[in-house]
Protein backbone atom coordinates (compact mmCIF):
# COMPACT_ATOMS: atom_id res chain seq x y z
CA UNK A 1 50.33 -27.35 72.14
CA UNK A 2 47.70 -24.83 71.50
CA UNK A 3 45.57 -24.57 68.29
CA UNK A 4 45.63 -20.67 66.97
CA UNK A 5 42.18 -20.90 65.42
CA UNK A 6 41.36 -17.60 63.09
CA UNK A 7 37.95 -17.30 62.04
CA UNK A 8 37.25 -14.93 59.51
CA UNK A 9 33.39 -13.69 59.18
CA UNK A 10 31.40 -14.47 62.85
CA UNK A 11 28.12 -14.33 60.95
CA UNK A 12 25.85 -17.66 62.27
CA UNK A 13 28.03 -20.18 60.32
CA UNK A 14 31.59 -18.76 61.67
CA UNK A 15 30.53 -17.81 64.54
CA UNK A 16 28.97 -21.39 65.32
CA UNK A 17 32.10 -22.81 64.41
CA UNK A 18 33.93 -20.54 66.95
CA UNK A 19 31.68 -21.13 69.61
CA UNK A 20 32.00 -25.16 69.56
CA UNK A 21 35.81 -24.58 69.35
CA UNK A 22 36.48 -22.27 71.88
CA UNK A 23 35.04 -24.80 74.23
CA UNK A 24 38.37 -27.33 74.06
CA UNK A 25 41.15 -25.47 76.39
CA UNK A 26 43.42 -26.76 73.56
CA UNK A 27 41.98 -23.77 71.20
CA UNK A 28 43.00 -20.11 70.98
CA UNK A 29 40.06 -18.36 68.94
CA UNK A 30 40.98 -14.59 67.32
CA UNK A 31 37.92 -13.23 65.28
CA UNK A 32 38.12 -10.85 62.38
CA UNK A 33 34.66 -9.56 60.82
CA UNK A 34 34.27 -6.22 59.22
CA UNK A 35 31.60 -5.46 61.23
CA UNK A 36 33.64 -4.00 64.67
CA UNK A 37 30.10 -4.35 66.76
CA UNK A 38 30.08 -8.50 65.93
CA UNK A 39 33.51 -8.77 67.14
CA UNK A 40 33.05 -7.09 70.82
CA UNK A 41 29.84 -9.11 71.14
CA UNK A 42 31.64 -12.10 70.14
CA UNK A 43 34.54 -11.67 72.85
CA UNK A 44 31.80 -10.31 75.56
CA UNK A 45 29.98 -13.95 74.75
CA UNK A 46 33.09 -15.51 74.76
CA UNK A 47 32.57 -17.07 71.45
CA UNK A 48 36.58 -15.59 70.40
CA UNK A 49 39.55 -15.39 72.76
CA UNK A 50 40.90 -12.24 71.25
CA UNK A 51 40.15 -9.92 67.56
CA UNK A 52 42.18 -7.47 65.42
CA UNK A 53 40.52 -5.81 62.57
CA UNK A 54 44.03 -6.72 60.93
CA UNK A 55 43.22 -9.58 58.80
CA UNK A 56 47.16 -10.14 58.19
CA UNK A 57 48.21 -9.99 61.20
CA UNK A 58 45.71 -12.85 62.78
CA UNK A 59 46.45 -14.66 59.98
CA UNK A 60 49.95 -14.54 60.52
CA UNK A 61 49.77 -15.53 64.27
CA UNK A 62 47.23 -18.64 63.05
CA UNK A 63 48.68 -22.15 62.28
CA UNK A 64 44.50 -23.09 61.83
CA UNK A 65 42.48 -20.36 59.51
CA UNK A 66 38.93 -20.59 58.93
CA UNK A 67 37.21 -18.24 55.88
CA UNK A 68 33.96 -18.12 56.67
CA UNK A 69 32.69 -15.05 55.12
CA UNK A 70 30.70 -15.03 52.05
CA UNK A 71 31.67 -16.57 48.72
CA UNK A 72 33.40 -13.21 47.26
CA UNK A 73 34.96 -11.97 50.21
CA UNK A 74 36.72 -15.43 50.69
CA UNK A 75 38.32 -15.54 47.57
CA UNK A 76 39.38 -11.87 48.25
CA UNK A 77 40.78 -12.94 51.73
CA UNK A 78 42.48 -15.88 49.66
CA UNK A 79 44.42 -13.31 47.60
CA UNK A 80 45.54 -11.85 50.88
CA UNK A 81 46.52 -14.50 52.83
CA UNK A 82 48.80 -15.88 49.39
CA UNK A 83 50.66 -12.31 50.13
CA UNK A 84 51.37 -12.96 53.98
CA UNK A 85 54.44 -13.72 55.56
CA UNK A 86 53.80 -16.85 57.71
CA UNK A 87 56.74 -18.21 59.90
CA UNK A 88 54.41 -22.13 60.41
CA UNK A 89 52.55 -24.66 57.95
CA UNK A 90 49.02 -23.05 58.12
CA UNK A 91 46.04 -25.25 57.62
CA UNK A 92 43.03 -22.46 55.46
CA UNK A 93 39.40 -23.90 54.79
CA UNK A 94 36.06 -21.75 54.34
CA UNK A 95 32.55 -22.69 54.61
CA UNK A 96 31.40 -21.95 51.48
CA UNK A 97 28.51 -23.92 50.03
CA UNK A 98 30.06 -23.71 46.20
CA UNK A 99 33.30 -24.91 45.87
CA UNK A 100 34.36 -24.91 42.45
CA UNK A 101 35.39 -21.31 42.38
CA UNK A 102 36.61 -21.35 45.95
CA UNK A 103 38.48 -24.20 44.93
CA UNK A 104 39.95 -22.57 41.71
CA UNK A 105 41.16 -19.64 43.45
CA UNK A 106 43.30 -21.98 46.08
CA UNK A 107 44.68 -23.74 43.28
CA UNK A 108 46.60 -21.04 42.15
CA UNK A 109 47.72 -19.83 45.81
CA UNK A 110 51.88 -19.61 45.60
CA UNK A 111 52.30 -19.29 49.34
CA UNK A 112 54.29 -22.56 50.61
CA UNK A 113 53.28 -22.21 53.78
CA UNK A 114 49.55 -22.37 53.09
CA UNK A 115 47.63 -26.04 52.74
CA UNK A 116 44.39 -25.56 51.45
CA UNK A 117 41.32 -27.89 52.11
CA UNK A 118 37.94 -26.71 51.30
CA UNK A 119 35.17 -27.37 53.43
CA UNK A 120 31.16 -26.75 53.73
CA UNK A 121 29.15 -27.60 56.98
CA UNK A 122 25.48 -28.18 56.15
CA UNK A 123 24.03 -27.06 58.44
CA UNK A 124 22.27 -23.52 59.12
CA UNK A 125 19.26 -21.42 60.33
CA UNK A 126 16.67 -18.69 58.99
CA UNK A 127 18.55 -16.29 62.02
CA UNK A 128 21.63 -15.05 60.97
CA UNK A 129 24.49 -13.19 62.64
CA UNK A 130 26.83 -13.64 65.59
CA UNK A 131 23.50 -13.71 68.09
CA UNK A 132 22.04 -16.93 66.47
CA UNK A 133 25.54 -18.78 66.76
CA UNK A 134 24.94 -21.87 68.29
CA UNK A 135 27.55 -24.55 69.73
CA UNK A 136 25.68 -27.35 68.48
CA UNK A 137 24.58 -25.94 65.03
CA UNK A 138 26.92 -28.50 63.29
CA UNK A 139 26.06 -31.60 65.50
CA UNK A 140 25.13 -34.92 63.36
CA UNK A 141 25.53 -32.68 60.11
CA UNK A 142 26.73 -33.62 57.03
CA UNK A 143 30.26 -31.21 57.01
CA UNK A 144 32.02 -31.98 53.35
CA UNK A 145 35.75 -31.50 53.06
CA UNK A 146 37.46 -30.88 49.39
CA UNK A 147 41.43 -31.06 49.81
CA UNK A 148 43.03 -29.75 46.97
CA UNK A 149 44.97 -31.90 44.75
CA UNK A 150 47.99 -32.06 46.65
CA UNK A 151 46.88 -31.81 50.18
CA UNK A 152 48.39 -34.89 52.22
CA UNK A 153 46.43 -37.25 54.55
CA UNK A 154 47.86 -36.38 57.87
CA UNK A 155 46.55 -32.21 56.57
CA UNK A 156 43.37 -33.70 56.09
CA UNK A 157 43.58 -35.29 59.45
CA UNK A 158 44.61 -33.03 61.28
CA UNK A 159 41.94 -30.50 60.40
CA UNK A 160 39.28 -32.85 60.70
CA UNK A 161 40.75 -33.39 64.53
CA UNK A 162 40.28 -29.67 65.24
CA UNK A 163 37.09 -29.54 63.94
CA UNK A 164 35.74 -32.76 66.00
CA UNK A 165 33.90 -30.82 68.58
CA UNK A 166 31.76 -29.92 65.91
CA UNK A 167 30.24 -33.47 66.07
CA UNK A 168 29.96 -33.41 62.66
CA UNK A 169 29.72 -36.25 60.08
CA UNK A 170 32.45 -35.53 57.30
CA UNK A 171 32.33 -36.53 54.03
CA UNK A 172 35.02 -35.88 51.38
CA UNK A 173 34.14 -34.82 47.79
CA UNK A 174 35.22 -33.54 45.03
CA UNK A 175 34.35 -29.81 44.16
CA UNK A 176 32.13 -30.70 41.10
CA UNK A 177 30.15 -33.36 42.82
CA UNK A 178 29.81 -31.13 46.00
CA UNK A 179 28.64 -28.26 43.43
CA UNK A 180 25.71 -30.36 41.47
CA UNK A 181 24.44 -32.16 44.63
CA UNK A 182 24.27 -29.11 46.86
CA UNK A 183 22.65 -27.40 43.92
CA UNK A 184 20.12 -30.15 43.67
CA UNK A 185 18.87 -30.46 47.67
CA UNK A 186 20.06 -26.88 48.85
CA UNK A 187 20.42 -24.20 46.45
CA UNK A 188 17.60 -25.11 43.65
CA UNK A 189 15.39 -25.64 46.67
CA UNK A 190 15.89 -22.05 48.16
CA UNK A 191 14.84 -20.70 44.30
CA UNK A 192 11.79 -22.80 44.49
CA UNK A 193 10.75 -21.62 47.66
CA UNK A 194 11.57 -17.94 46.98
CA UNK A 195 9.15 -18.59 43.93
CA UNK A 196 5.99 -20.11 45.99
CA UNK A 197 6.25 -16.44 48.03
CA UNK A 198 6.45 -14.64 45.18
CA UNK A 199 3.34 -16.76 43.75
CA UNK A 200 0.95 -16.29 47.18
CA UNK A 201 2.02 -12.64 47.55
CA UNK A 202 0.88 -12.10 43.86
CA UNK A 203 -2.08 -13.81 44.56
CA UNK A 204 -3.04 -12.04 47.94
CA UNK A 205 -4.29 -9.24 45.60
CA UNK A 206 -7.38 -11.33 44.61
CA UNK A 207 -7.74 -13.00 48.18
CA UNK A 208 -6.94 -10.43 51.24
CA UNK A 209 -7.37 -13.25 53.62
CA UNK A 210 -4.47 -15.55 51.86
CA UNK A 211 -2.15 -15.13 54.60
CA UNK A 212 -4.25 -16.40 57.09
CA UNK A 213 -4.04 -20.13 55.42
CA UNK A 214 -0.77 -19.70 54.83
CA UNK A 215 0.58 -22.44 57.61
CA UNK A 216 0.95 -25.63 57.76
CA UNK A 217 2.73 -26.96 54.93
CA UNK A 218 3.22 -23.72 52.93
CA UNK A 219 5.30 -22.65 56.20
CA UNK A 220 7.40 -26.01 56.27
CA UNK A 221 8.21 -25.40 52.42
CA UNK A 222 8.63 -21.65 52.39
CA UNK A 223 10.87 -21.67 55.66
CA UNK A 224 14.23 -21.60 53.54
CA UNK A 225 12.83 -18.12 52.11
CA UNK A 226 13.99 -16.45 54.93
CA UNK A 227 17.21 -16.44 54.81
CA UNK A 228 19.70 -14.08 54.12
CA UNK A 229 19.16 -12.36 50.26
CA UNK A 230 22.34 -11.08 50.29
CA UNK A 231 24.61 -14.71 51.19
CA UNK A 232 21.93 -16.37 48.72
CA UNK A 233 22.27 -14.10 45.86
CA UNK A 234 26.05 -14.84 46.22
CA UNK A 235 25.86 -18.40 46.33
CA UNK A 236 23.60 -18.21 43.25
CA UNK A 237 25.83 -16.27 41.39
CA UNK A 238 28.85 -18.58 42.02
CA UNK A 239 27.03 -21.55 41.25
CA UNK A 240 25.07 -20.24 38.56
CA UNK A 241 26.22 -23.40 35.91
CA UNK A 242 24.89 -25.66 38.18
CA UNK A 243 21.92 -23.97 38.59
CA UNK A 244 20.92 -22.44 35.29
CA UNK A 245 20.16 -26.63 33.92
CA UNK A 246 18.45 -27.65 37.01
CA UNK A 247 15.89 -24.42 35.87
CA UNK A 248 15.72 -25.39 32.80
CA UNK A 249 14.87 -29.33 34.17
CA UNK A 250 12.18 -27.81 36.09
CA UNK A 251 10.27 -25.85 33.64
CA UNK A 252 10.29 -29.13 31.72
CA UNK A 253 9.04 -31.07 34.88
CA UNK A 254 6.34 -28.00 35.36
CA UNK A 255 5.16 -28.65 32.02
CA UNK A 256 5.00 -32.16 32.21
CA UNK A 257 3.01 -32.05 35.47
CA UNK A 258 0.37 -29.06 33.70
CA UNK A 259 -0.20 -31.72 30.94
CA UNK A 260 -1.25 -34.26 33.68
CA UNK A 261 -3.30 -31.94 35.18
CA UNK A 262 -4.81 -30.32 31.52
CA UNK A 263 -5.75 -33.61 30.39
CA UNK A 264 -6.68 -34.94 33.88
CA UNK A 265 -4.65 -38.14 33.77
CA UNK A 266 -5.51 -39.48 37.16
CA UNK A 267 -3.52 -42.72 36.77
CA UNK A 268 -0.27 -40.87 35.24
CA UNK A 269 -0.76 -38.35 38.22
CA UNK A 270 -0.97 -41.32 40.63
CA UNK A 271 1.77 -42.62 39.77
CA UNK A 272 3.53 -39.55 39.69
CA UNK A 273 3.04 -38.69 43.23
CA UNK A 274 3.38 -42.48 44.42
CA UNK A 275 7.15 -41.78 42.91
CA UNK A 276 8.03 -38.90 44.69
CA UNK A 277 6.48 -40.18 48.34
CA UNK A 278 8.48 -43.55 47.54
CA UNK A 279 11.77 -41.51 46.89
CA UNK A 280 11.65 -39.18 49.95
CA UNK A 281 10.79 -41.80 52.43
CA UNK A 282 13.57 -43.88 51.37
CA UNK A 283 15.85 -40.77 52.10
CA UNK A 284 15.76 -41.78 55.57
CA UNK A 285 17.82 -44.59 54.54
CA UNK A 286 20.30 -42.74 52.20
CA UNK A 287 22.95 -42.62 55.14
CA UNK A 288 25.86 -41.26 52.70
CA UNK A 289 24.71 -37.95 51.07
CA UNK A 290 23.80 -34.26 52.50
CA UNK A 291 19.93 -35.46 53.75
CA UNK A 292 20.17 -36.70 57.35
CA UNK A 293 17.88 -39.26 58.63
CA UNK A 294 14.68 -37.46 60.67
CA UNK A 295 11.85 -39.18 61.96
CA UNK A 296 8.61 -37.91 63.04
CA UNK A 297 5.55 -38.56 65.12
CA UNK A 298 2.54 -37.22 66.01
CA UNK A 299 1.19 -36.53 69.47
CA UNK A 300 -2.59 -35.61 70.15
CA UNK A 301 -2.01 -33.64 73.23
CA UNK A 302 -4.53 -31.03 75.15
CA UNK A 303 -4.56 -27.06 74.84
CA UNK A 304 -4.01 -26.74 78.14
CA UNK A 305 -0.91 -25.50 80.36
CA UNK A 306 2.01 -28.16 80.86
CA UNK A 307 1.01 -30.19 78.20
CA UNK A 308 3.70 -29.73 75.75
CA UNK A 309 6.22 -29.89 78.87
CA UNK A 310 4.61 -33.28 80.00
CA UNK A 311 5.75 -35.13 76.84
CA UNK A 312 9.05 -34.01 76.88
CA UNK A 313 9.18 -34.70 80.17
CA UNK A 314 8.25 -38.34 79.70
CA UNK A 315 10.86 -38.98 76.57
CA UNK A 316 13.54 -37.28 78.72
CA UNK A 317 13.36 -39.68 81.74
CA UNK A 318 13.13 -42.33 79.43
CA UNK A 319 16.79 -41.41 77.60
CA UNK A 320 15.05 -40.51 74.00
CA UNK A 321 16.50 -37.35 72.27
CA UNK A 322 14.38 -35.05 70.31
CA UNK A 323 16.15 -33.17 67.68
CA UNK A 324 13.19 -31.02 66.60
CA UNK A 325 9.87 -30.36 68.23
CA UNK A 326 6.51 -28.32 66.61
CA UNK A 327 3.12 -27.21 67.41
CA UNK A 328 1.38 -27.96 63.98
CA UNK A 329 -1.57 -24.81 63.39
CA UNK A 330 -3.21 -26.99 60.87
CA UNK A 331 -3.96 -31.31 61.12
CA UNK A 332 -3.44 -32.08 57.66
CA UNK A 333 -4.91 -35.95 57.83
CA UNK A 334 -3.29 -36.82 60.78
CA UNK A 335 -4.66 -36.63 64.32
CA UNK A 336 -1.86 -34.98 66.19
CA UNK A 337 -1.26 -31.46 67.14
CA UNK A 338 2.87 -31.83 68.39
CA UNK A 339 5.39 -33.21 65.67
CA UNK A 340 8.58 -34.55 67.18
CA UNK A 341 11.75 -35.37 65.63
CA UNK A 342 13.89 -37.90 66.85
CA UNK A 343 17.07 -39.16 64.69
CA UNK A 344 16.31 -42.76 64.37
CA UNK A 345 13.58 -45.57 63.61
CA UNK A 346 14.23 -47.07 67.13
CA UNK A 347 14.04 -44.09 68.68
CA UNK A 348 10.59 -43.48 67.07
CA UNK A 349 9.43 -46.68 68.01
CA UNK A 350 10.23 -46.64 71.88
CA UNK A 351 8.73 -42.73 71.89
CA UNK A 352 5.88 -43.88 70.03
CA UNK A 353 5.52 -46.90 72.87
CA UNK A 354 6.05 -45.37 75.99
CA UNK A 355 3.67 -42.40 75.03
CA UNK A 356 0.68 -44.56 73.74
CA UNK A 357 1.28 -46.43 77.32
CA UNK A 358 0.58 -43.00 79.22
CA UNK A 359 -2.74 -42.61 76.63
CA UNK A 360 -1.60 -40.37 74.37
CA UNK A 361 -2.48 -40.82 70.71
CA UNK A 362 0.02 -41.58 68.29
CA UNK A 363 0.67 -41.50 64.80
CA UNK A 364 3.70 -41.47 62.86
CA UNK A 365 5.52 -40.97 59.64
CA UNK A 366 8.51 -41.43 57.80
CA UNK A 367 11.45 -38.63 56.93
């Protein structure tokens, strides 16, 4: 029997999500976007089966519904789909990164035929629309599921089968705890980021040539700055009581860290920073929340043509995976000029091995 998927919103998260499910010959994919130009690229790619710029009557022809446009519009779409006729059960998630009030609004949905189980895949990218979709966006990702209240096992089940060829790892929470630890490592994050542009680009009036250092690690740390305003401004708004203390926490902590620095307290700073290095590498080993386990090294390699393609070359006849791979523009006390990202210590370890035995030089450091 097949699945008749709906995914609502084929921006880079939905359509992500439709392209990994349209794969299985199980799956019938219909898209609906407002945007009429996202849904005839996404049936030319062959990301959806079929589209309708009918919301209700997809819906209606779905036993599998997936919201996954922003925060707002899914609780709008919510409202609709509680007024549809549906002759099946009908399975409704989203993708929304705040689920409090996504979970608020399905608690009061009347529709008997509806079962809803909220869910957030953390995963993403700086690109955004249907063009950046990627089949494997999702693949070793954290992807939380929130049933409501009275949402049975074999429901939860039973989405979390369709959704397999994701490859995702899924985690059930509860809305509040989803809300203040995704406001913690995601949203707060994107703030601070946002801020540390703001800060250069106010100081590139005294220094012209600013944006000429700005690599390296200001890059790595800024990177999350580029996303999309709009989605952000709605996730802040929505999870703006989560967000709001963890300011207020930081001011304190900025305050704290100008006294250090005021009264040059080079043992209290010391220990400070030994704190905060000894808390992210043991992330690595957190296996259960949102941060997944990366591991780097550090490969001194020639600027000359094929040398990047060499070392992958080697780690791909020898089985080893890389999950992320970068030309560093700056050596920041380390001797290499490629970082590569493999998932696991082991995996570092036999990279690490078999490239020091073909004379590279290695270095390496935890997540």
């Amino acid at each position: 029997m097949k699945n008749h998927i709906l995914v609502a919103g084929l921006g880079l998260i939905g359509g992500s999500i439709a392209k990994a499910l349209a794969a299985q010959p199980d799956n019938h994919i219909t898209g609906y976007d407002i945007d009429e130009e996202t849904l005839k690229s996404a049936k030319e790619q062959h990301i959806i089966d079929d589209f309708d710029q009918s919301f209700e009557r997809l819906a209606t022809e779905a036993n599998i519904i997936i919201l996954a446009a922003p925060i707002s519009m899914t609780i709008s779409l919510l409202k609709t789909l509680d007024q549809c006729h549906f002759e099946n059960d009908v399975i409704v998630t989203d993708v929304s990164s705040v689920k409090g009030v996504i979970m608020e609004a399905a608690q009061h949905l009347s529709n008997k035929r509806l079962t809803f189980i909220g869910g957030h895949p953390m995963a993403g990218s700086h690109k955004k629309g249907i063009h950046a979709a990627k089949a494997h966006l999702f693949e070793n990702a954290i992807y939380v599921l929130s049933p409501t209240y009275n949402v049975d096992h074999d429901k939860l089940q039973q989405l979390k089968q369709v959704l397999q060829p994701l490859n995702s790892r899924f985690l059930v929470l509860q809305p509040t705890e989803h809300d203040e630890m995704t406001a913690v490592v995601s949203h707060f994050p994107h703030l601070i980021a946002s801020a540390l542009v703001h800060q250069a680009r106010n100081w590139e009036e005294t220094h012209d040539r600013l944006p000429v250092l700005a690599a390296g690690g200001f890059r790595d740390i800024t990177r999350i700055a580029s996303s999309n305003p709009t989605l952000w401004q709605d996730i802040f708004q929505h999870n703006q009581s989560k967000m709001a203390p963890l300011l207020q926490n930081w001011i304190r902590e900025m305050e704290y860290l100008y006294k250090l620095l005021k009264e040059n307290d080079k043992h209290a700073m010391t220990v400070y920073l030994e704190q905060a290095k000894t808390y992210r590498d043991g992330l690595q080993s957190k296996h259960q929340g949102a941060v997944p386990s990366f591991y780097d090294l550090f490969v001194d390699i020639r600027d000359q043509t094929g040398a990047l393609a060499a070392v992958v070359q080697i780690l791909a006849e020898n089985q080893i995976s890389i999950s992320n791979i970068q030309i560093l523009e700056i050596r920041e006390g380390i001797t290499g000029a490629l970082r590569i990202t493999v998932t696991s210590e082991s995996a570092q370890a036999a990279a690490g091995a078999i490239l020091k035995k073909k004379g590279y030089e290695i270095s390496f450091t935890p997540s």
